[in-house]
C-alpha atoms as a PDB file:
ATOM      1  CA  UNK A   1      61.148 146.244  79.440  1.00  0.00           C
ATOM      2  CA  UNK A   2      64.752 144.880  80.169  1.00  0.00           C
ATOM      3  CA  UNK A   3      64.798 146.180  83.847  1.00  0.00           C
ATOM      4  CA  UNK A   4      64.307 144.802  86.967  1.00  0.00           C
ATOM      5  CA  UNK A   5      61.672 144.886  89.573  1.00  0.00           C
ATOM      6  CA  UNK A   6      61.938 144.741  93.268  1.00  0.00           C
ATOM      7  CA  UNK A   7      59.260 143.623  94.823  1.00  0.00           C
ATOM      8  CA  UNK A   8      58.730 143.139  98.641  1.00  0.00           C
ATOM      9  CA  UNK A   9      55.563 141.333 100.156  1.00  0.00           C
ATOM     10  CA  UNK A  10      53.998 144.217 102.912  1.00  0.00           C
ATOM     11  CA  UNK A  11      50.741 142.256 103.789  1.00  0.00           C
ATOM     12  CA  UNK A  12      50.129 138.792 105.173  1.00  0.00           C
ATOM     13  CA  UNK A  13      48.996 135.914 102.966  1.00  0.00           C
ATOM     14  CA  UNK A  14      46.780 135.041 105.858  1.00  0.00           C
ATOM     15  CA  UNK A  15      43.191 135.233 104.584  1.00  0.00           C
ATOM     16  CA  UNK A  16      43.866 135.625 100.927  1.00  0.00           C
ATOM     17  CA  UNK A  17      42.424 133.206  98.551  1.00  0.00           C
ATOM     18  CA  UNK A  18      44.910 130.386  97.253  1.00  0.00           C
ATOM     19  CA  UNK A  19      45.337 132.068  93.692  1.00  0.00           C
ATOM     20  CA  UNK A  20      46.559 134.745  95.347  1.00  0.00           C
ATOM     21  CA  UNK A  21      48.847 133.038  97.578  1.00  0.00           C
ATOM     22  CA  UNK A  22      50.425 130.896  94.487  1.00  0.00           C
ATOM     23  CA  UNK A  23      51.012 134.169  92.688  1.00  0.00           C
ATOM     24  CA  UNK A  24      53.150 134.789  95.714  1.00  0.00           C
ATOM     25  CA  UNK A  25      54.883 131.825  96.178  1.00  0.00           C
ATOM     26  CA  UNK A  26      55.535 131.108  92.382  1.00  0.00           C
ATOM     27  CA  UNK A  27      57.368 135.303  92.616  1.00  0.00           C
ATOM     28  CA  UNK A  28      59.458 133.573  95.720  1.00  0.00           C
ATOM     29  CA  UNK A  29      57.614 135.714  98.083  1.00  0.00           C
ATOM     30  CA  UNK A  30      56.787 133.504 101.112  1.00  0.00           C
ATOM     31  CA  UNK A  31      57.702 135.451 104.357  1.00  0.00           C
ATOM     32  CA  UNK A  32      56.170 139.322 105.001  1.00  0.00           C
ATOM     33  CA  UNK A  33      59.100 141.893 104.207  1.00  0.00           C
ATOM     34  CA  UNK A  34      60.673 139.870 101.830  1.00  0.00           C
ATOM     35  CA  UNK A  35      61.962 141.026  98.816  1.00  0.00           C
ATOM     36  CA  UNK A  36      62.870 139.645  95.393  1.00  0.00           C
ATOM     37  CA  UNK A  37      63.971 141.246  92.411  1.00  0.00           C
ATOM     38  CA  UNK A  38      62.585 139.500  89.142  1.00  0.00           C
ATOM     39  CA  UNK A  39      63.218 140.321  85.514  1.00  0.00           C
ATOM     40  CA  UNK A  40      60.865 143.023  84.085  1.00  0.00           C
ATOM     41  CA  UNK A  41      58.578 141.099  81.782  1.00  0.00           C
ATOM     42  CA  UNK A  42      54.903 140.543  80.478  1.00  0.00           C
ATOM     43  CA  UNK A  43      54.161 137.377  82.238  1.00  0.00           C
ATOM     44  CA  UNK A  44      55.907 138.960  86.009  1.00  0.00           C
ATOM     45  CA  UNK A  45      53.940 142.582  85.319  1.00  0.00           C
ATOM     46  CA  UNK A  46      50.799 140.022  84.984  1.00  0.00           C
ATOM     47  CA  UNK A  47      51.651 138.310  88.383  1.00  0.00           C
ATOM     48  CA  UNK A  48      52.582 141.588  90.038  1.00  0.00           C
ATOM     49  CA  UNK A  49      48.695 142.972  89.285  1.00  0.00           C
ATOM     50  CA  UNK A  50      47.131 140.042  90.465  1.00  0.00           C
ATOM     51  CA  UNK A  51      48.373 140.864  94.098  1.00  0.00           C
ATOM     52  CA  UNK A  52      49.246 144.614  93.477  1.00  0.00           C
ATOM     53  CA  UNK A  53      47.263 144.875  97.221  1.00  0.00           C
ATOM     54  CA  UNK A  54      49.532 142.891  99.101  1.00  0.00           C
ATOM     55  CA  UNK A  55      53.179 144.037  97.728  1.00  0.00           C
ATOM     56  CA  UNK A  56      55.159 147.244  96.782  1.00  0.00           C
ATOM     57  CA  UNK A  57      57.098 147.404  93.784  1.00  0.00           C
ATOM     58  CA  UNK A  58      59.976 149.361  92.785  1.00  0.00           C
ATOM     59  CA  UNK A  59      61.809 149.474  89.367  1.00  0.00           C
ATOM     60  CA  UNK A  60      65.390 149.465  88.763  1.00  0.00           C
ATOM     61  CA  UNK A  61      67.481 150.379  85.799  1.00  0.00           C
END
């Protein structure tokens, strides 16, 4: 799990409860179409399924 993950932020924060919206901000996603690209690991992977509904993730090598 060395990679790297893209992820971009496709739906609003609008609405969503505040957990939610901290996993977001504490991945640097804050705007909608934003991406970031993160180091594959446990603890990001963890993040990344608490708001699978809201981003899209891609995996780099």
């Amino acid at each position: 799990m060395a990679g790297v993950l893209k992820i971009s932020l496709v739906k609003s924060m609008a609405g969503r409860p505040e957990k939610h919206r901290k996993v977001l901000r504490g991945m640097g996603l804050t705007k909608l179409n934003r991406a970031v690209e993160l180091e594959d690991t446990p603890s990001i992977r963890g993040m990344v399924q608490k708001v699978v509904h809201l981003v899209k993730v891609e995996e780099k090598a």
